[in-house]
N, C-alpha and C. Protein backbone atom coordinates (compact mmCIF):
# COMPACT_ATOMS: atom_id res chain seq x y z
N UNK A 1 79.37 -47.30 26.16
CA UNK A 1 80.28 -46.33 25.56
C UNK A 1 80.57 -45.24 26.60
N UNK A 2 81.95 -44.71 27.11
CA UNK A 2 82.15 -43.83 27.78
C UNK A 2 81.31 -42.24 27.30
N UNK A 3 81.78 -41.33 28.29
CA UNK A 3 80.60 -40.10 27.67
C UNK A 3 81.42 -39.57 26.37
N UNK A 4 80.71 -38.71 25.68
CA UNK A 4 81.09 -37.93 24.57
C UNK A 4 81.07 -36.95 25.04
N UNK A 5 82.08 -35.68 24.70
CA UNK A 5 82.21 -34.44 24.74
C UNK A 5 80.73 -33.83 23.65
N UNK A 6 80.66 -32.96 23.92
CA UNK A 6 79.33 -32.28 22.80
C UNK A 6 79.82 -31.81 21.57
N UNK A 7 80.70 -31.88 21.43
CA UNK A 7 81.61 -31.87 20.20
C UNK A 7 81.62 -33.53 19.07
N UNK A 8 80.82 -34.79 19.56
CA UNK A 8 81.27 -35.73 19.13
C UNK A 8 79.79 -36.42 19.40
N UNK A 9 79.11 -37.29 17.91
CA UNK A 9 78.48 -38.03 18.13
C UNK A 9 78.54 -39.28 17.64
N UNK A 10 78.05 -40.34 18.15
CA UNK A 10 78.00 -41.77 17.85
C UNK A 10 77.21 -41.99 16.84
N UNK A 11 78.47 -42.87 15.88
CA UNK A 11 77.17 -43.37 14.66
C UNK A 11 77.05 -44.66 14.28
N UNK A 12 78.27 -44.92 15.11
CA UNK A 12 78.63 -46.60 15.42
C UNK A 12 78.39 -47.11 16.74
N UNK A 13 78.33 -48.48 17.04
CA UNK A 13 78.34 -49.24 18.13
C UNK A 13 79.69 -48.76 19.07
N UNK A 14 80.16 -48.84 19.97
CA UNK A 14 81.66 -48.89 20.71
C UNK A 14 81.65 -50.28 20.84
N UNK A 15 82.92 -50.40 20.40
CA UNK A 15 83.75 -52.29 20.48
C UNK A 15 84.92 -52.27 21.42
N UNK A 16 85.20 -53.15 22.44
CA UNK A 16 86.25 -53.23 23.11
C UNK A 16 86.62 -54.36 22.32
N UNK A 17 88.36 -54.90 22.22
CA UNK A 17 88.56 -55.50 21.85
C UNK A 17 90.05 -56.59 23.36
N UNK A 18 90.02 -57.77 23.12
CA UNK A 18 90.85 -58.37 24.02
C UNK A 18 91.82 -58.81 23.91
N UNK A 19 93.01 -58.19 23.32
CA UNK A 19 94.37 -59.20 22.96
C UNK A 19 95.07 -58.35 24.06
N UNK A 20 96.19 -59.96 24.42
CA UNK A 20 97.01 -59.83 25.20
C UNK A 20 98.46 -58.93 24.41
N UNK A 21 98.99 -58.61 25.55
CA UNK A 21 100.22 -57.16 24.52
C UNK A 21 101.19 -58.02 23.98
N UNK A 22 100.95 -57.47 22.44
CA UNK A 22 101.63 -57.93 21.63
C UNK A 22 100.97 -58.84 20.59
N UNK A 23 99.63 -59.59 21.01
CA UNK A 23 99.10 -60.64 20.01
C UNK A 23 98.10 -59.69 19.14
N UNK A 24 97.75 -58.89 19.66
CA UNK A 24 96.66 -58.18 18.12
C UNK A 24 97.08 -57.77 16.88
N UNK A 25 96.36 -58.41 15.90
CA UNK A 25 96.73 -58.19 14.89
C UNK A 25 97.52 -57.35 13.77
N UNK A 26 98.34 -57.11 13.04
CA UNK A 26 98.65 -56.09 12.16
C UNK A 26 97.33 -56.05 11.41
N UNK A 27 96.76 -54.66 10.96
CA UNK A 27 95.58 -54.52 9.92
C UNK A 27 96.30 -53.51 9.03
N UNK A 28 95.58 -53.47 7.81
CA UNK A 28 95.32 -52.04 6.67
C UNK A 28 93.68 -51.92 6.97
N UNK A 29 93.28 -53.03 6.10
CA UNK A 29 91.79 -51.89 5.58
C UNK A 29 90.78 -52.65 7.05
N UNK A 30 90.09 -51.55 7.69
CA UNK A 30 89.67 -52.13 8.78
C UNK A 30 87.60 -51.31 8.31
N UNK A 31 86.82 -52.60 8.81
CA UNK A 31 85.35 -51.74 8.60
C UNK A 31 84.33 -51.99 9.85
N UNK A 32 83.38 -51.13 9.94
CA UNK A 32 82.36 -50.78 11.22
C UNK A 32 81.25 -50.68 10.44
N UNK A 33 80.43 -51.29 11.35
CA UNK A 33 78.73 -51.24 10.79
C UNK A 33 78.26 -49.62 11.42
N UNK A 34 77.49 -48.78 11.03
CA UNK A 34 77.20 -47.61 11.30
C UNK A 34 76.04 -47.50 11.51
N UNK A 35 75.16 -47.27 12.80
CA UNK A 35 74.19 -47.01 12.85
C UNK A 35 72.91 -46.14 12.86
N UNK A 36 73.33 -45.21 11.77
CA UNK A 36 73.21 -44.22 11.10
C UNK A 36 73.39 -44.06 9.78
N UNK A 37 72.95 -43.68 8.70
CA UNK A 37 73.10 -43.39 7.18
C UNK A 37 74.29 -42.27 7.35
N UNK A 38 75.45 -42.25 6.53
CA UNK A 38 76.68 -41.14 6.61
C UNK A 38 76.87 -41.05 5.45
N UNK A 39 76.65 -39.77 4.99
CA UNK A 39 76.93 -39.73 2.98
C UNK A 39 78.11 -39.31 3.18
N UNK A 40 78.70 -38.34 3.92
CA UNK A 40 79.64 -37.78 3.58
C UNK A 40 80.66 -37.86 4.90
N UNK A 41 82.16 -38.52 4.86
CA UNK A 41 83.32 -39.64 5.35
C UNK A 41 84.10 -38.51 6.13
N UNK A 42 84.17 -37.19 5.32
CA UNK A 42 85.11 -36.37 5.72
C UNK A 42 84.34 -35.84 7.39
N UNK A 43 82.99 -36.28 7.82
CA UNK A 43 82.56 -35.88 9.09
C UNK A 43 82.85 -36.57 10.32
N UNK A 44 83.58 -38.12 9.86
CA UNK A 44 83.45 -38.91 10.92
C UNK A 44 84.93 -39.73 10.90
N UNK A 45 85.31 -40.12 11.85
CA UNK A 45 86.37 -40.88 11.91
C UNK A 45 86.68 -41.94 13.01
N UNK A 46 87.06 -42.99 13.27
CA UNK A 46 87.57 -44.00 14.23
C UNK A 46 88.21 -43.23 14.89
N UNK A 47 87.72 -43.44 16.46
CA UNK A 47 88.47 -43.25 17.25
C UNK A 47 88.27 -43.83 18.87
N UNK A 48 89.47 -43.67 19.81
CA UNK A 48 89.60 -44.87 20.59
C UNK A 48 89.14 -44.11 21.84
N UNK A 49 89.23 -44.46 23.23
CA UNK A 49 88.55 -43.67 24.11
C UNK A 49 90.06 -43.85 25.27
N UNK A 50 91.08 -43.71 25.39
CA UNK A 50 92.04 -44.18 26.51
C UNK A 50 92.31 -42.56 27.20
N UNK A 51 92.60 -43.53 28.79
CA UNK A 51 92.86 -42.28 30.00
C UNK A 51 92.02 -40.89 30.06
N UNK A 52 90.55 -41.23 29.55
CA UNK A 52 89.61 -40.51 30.02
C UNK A 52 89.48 -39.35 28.94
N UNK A 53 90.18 -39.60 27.93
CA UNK A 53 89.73 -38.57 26.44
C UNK A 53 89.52 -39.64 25.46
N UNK A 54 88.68 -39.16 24.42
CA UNK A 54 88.72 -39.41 22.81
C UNK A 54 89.68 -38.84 22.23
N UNK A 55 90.50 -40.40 21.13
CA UNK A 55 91.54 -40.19 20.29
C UNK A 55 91.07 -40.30 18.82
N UNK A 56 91.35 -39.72 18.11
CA UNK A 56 90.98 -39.75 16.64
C UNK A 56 92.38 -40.84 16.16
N UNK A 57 92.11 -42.14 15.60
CA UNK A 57 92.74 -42.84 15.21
C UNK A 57 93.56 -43.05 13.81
N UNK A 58 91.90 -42.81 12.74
CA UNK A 58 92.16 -43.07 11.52
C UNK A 58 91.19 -42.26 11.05
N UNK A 59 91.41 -42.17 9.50
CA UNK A 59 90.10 -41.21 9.08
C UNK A 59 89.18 -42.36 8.35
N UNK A 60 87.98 -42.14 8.33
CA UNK A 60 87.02 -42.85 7.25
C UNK A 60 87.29 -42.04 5.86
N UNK A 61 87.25 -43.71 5.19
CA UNK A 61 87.96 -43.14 3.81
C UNK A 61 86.91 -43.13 3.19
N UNK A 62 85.82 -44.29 3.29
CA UNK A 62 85.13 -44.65 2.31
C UNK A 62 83.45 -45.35 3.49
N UNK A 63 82.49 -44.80 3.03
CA UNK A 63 81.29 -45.27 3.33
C UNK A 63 80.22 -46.04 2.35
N UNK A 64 79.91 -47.33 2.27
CA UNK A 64 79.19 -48.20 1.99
C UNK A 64 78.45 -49.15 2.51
N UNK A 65 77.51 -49.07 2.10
CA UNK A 65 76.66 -50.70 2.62
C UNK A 65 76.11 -50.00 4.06
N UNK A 66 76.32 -49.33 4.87
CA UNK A 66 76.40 -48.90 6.27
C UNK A 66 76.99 -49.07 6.74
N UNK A 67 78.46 -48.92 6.28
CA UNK A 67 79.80 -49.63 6.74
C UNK A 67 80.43 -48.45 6.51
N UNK A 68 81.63 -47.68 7.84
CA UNK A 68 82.76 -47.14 7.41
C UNK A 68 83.95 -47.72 7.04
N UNK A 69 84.77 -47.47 6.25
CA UNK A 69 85.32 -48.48 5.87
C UNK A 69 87.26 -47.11 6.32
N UNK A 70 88.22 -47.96 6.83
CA UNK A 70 89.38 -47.45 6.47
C UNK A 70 90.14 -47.61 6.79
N UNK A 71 91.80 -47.40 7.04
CA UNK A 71 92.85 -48.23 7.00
C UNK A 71 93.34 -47.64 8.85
N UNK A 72 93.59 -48.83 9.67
CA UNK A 72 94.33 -48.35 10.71
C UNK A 72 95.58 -49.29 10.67
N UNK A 73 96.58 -48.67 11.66
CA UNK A 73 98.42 -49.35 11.28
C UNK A 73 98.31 -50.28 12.79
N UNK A 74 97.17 -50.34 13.53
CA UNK A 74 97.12 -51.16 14.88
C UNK A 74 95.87 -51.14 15.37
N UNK A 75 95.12 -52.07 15.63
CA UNK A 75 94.14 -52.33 16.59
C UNK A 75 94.15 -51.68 18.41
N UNK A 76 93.48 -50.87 18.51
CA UNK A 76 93.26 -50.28 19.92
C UNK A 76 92.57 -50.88 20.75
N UNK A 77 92.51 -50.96 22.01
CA UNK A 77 91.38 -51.87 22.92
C UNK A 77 90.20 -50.77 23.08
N UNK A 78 89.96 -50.82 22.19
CA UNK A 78 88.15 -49.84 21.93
C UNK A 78 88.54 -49.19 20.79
N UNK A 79 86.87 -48.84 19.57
CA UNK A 79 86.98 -48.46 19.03
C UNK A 79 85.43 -48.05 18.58
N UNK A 80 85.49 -47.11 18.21
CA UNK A 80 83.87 -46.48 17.61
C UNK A 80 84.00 -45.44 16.26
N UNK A 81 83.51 -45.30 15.49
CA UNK A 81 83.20 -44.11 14.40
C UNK A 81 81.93 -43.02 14.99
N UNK A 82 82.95 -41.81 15.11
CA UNK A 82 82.18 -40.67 15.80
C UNK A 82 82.07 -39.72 14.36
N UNK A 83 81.31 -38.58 14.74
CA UNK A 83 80.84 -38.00 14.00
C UNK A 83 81.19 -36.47 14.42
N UNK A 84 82.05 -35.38 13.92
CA UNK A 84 81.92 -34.63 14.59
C UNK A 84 81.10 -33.29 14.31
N UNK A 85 80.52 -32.70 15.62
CA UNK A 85 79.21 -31.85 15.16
C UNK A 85 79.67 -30.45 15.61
N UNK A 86 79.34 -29.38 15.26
CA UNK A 86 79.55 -28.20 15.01
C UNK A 86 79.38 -27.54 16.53
């Protein structure tokens, strides 16, 4: 996983993903295993890591199972659920 600003922690794995431009999928409801317990959704959100910053993608709508669960309009080549800390 690239570095985090101190503003941002990991509660998920980081996933790169490999489609050639243009073949990745259309999604709605997209989910991440969390490696961390998260009660509360409004702290954390998907986001991608391109040209040397963190992008906030999508929000987590919904947390279950240890899963964030929530809707993105495109697949990014990386993706993680961060957490953000005070």
């Amino acid at each position: 996983m690239p570095p985090l600003p101190s503003s941002l922690l990991a509660v998920s794995d980081y996933l790169e993903f490999d489609f050639a431009v243009g073949d990745a999928p259309a999604v709605a409801g997209f989910a991440m295993p969390l490696t961390e317990d998260v009660t509360d959704p409004s702290t954390i959100g998907f986001y991608t890591y391109e040209q040397g910053q963190w992008r906030r993608v999508a929000d987590v709508t919904l947390v279950r199972e240890m899963r964030a669960e929530g809707e993105l309009t495109s697949i990014p080549a990386n993706l993680a659920v961060l957490r953000s800390v005070p």
